[in-house]
Protein backbone atom coordinates (compact mmCIF):
# COMPACT_ATOMS: atom_id res chain seq x y z
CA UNK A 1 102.44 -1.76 4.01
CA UNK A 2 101.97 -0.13 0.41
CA UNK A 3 103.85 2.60 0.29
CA UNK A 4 104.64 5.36 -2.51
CA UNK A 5 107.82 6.77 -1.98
CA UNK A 6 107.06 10.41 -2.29
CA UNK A 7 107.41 12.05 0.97
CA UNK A 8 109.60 14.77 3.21
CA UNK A 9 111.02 13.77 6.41
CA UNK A 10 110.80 15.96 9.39
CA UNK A 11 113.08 14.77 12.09
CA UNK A 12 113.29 15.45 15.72
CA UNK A 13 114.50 14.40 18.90
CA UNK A 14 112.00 13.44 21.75
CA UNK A 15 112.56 12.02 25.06
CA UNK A 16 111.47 8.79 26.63
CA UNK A 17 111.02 7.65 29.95
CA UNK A 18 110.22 4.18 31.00
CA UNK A 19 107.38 3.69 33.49
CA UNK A 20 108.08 -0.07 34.19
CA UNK A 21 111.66 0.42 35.61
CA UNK A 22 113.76 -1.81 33.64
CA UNK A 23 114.60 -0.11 30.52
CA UNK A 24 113.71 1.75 27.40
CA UNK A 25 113.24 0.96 24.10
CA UNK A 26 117.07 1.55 22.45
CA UNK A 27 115.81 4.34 19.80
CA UNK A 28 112.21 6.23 20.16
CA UNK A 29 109.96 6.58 16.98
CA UNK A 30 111.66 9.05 14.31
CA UNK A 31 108.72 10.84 13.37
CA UNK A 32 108.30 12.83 10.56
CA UNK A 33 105.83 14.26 8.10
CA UNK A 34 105.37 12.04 5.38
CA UNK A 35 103.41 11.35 2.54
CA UNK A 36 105.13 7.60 2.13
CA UNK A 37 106.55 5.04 4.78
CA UNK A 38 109.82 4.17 5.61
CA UNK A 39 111.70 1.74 7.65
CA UNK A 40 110.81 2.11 11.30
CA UNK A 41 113.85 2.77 14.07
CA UNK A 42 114.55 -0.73 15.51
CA UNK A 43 112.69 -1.35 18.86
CA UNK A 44 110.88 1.78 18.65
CA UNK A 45 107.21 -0.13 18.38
CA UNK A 46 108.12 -2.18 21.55
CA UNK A 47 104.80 -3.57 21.37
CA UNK A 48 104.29 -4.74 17.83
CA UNK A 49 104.18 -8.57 17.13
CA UNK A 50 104.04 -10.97 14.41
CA UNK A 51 101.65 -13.00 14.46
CA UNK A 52 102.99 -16.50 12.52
CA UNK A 53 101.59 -19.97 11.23
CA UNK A 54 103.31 -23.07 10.35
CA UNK A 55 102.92 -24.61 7.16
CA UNK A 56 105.44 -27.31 5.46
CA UNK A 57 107.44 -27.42 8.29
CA UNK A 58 107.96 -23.28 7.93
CA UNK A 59 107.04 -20.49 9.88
CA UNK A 60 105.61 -17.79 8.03
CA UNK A 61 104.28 -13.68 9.22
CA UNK A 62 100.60 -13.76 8.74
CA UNK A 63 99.26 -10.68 10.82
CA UNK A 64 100.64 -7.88 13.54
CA UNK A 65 99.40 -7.54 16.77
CA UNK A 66 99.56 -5.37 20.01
CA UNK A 67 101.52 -6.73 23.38
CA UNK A 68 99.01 -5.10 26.34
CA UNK A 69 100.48 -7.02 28.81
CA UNK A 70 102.95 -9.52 30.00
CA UNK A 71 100.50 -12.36 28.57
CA UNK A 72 98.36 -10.45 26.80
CA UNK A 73 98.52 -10.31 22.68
CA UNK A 74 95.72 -7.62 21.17
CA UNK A 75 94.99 -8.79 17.27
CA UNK A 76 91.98 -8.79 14.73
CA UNK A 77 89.06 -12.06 14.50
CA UNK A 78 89.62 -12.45 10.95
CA UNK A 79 93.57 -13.37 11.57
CA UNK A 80 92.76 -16.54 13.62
CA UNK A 81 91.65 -20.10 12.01
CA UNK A 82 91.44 -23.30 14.17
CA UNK A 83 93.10 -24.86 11.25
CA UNK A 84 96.32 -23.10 11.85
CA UNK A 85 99.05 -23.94 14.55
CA UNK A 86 100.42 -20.45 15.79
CA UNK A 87 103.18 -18.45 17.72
CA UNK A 88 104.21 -15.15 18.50
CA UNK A 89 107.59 -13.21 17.79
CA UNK A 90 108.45 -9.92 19.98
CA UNK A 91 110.98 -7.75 20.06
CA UNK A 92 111.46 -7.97 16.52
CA UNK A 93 112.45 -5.67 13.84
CA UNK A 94 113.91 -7.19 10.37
CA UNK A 95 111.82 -10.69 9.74
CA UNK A 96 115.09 -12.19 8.20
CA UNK A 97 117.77 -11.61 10.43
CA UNK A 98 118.69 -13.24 13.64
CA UNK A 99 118.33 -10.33 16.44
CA UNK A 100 119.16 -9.59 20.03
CA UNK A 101 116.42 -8.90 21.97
CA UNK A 102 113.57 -10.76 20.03
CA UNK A 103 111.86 -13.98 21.46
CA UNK A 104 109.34 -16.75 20.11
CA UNK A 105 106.25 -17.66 22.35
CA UNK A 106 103.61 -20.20 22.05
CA UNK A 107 99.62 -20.01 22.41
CA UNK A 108 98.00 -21.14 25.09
CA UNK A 109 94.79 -19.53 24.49
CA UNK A 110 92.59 -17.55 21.42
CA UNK A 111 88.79 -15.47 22.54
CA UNK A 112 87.49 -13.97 19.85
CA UNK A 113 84.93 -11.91 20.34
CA UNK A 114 81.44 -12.96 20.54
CA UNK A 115 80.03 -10.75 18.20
CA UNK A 116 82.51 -11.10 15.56
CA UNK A 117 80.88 -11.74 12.22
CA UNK A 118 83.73 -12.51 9.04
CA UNK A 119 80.61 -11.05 6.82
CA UNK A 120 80.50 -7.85 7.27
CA UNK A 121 83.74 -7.78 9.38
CA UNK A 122 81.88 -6.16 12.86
CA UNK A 123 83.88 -6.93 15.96
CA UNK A 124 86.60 -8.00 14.18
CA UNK A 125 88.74 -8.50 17.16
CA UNK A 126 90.23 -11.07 19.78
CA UNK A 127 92.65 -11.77 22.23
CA UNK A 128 95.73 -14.39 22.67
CA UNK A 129 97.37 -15.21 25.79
CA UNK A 130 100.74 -15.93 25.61
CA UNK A 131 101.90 -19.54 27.27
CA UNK A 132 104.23 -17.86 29.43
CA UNK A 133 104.55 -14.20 30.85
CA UNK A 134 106.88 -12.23 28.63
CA UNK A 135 109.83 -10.48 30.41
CA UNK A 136 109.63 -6.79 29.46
CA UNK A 137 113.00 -4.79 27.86
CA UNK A 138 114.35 -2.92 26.03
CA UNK A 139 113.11 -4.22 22.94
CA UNK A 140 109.15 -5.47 24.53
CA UNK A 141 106.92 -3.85 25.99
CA UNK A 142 103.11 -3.06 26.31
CA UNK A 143 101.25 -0.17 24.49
CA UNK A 144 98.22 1.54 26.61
CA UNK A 145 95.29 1.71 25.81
CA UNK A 146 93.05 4.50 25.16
CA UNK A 147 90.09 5.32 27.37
CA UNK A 148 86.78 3.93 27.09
CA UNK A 149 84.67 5.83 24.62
CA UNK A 150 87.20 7.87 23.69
CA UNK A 151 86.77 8.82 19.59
CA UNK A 152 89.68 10.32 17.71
CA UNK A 153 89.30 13.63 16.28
CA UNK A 154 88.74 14.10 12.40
CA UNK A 155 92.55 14.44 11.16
CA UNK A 156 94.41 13.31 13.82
CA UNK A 157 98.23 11.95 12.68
CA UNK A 158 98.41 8.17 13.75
CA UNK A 159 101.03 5.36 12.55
CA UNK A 160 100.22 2.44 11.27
CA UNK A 161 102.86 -0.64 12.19
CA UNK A 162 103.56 -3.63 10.35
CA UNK A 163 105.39 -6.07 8.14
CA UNK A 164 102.94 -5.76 5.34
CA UNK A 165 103.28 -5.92 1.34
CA UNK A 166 104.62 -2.92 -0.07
CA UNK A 167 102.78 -3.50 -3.04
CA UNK A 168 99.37 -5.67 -3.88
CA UNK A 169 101.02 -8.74 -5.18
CA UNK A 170 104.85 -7.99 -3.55
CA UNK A 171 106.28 -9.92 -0.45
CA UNK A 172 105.81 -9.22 2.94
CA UNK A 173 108.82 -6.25 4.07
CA UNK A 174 111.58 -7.24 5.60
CA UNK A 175 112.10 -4.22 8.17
CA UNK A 176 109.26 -3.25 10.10
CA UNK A 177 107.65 -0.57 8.75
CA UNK A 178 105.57 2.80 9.58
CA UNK A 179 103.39 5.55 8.25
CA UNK A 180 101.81 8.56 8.82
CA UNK A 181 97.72 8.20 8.81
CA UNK A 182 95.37 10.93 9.36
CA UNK A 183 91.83 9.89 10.51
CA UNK A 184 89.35 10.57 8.66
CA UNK A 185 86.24 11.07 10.95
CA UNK A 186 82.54 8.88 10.70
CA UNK A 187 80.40 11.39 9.02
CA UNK A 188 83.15 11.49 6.32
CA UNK A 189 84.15 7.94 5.86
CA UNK A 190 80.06 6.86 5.58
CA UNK A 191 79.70 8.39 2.53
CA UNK A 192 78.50 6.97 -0.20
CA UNK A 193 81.38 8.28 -2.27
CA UNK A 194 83.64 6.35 1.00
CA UNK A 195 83.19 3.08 2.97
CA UNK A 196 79.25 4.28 2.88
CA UNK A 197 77.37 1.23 4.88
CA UNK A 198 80.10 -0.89 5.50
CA UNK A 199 81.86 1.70 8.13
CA UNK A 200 80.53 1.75 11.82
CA UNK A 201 81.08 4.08 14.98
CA UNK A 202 82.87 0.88 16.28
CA UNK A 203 85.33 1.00 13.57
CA UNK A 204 88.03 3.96 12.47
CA UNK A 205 89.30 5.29 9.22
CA UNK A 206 92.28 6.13 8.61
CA UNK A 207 93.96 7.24 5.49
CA UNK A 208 92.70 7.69 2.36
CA UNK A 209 94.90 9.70 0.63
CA UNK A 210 95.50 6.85 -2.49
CA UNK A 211 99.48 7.40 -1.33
CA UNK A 212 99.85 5.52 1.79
CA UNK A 213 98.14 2.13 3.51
CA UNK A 214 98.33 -0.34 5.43
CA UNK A 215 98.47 -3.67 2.95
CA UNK A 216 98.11 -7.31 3.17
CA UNK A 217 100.54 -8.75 6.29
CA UNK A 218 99.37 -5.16 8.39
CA UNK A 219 95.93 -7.07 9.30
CA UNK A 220 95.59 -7.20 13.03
CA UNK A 221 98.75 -4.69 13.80
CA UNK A 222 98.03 -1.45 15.34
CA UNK A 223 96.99 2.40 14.57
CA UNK A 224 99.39 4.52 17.22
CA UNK A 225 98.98 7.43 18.19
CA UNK A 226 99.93 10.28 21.02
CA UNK A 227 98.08 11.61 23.47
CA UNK A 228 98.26 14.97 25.15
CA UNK A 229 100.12 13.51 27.67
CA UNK A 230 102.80 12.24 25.18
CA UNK A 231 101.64 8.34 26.09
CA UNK A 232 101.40 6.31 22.84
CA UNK A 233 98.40 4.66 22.75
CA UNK A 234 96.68 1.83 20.23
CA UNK A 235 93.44 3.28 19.33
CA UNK A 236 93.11 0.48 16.58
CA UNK A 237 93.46 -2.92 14.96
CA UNK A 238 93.38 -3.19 11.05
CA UNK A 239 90.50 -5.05 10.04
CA UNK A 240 90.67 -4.30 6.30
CA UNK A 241 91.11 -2.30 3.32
CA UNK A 242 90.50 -1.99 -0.14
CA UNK A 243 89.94 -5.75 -1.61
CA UNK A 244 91.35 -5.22 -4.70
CA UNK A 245 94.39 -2.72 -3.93
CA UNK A 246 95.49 -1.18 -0.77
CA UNK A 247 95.76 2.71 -2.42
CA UNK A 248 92.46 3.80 -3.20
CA UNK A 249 91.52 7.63 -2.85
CA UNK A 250 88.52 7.71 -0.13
CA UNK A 251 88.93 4.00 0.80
CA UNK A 252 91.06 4.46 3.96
CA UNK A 253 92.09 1.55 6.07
CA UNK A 254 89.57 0.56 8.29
CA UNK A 255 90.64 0.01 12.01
CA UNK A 256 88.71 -1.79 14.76
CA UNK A 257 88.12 1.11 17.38
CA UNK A 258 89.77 -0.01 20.46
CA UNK A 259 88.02 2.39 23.29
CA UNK A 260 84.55 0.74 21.90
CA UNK A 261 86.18 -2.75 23.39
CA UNK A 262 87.77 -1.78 26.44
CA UNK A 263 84.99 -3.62 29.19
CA UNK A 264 85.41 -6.73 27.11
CA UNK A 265 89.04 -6.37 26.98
CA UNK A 266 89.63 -5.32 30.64
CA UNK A 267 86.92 -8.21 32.15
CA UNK A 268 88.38 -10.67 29.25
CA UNK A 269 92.16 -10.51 31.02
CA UNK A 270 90.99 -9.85 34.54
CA UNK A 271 88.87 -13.22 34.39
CA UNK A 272 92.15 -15.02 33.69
CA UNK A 273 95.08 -13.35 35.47
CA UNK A 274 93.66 -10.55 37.40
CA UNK A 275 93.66 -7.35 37.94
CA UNK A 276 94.02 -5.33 34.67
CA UNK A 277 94.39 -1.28 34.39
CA UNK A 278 94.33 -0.68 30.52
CA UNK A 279 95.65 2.89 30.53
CA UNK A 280 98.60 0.89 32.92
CA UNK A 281 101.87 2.97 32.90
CA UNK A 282 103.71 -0.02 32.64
CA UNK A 283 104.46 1.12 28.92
CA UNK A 284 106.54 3.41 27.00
CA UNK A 285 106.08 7.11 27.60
CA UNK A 286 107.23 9.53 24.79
CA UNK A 287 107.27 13.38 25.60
CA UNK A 288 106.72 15.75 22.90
CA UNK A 289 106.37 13.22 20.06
CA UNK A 290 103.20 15.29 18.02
CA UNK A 291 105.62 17.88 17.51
CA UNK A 292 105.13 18.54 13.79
CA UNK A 293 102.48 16.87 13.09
CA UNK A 294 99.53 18.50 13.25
């Protein structure tokens, strides 16, 4: 994630309950305005992954991705190459220290969707499933989903999740990290002086600002944000950003939108392991966490 360090924390308690009755994350989100990132609480992103290759007889973080469901892994196409041997690693926080809580997994299967085209970067989404069923804990568990359709309004806060470089050419962090993004609606981010052309209704910006982005190692991780209820849900998966730097004024990230995907998603995992409710309340609940943020 490339992050300037200019920004003013606003701290606040919130509550969580835990709808799948056997635990909560150990520490919720510590939100805040900001005009930076900053390290995120450990375990409060229950559902972030990294997504990992082997190469040289190494392991290495490649993208993030969302857990929506005991076997279920939510990432971007353009993260996924039959060359590569894969796995997954939950419940983690810093990618360099041995932690409690955190588990490796094997792939035993990758769709990608069917109208996902690495030109121009449409439908840049798939699924994994997970060789075995995760057990959910404190430190893993699934985000919801938002419903179908459903379009974000033009400056809504979000938070962008991920292990990403915190500058162009720097290494990947070492704690996961978050960030404040506000999105910045279609008829804005189509400009020409924008994403112009190369920004659909299928896709969300977010960002913008030439101050905060997701970077390089982000790809595939997802955009978080609250609903009125106070349920976190992952209303997208970073497809891409700026190709030659990740802060660039009016070149936001660009997220695949979610909601536009949810009948592929929801036949997709029903097909294979039945019957799937993507707004399930087996996931993390947060009450009063846009406090402060609009």
């Amino acid at each position: 994630m490339y992050i300037q360090y200019i920004y003013i924390n606003f701290f606040f308690n919130s509550f969580l309950t835990s709808a799948y009755g056997c635990g909560q994350p150990n520490y919720p989100p510590v939100l805040s305005r900001v005009m930076g990132g900053k390290d995120a609480c450990p375990h409060s992103w229950p559902w972030q992954i990294s997504l990992q290759y082997r190469s040289g007889g190494s392991w290495y973080h490649h993208c993030g991705g969302t857990l929506i469901s005991e076997e279920w892994v939510l990432t971007a196409a353009h993260c996924l190459y039959n060359s590569l041997n894969y796995r997954m690693h939950l419940g983690k926080h810093n990618m360099y220290e041995e932690e409690s809580g955190s588990i490796i997994i094997y792939i035993s299967k990758i769709v990608i969707h069917p109208g996902w085209n690495s030109n121009n970067l449409r439908n840049d989404i798939a699924l994994i499933k997970l060789q075995t069923p995760v057990t959910l804990s404190d430190t893993i568990s699934p985000a919801c989903l938002p419903p179908d359709g459903h379009v974000l309004p033009h400056n809504a806060p979000c938070y962008v999740t991920g292990w990403g470089r915190q500058n162009t050419s720097g290494p990947i962090s070492g704690a996961l990290q978050q960030a404040v993004l506000r999105v910045v609606d279609y008829a804005t981010c189509s400009r020409s002086d924008w994403w112009g052309s190369q920004v659909t209704q299928k896709m969300i910006c977010a960002g913008g600002d030439g101050v905060v982005a997701g970077c390089t190692g982000d790809n595939g991780g997802p955009l978080n944000c609250a609903g009125s209820n106070g349920i976190w849900e992952v209303h997208g998966v970073l497809s891409h950003m700026s190709p030659n730097t990740c802060l660039i004024l009016k070149r936001p990230n660009i997220f695949t939108r979610v909601s536009a995907y949810i009948d592929w998603i929801t036949n997709l995992v029903e097909t294979n392991v039945g019957k799937f409710d993507p707004q399930q309340r087996s996931c993390t609940q947060f009450l009063n966490t846009t406090e402060g943020l609009t």
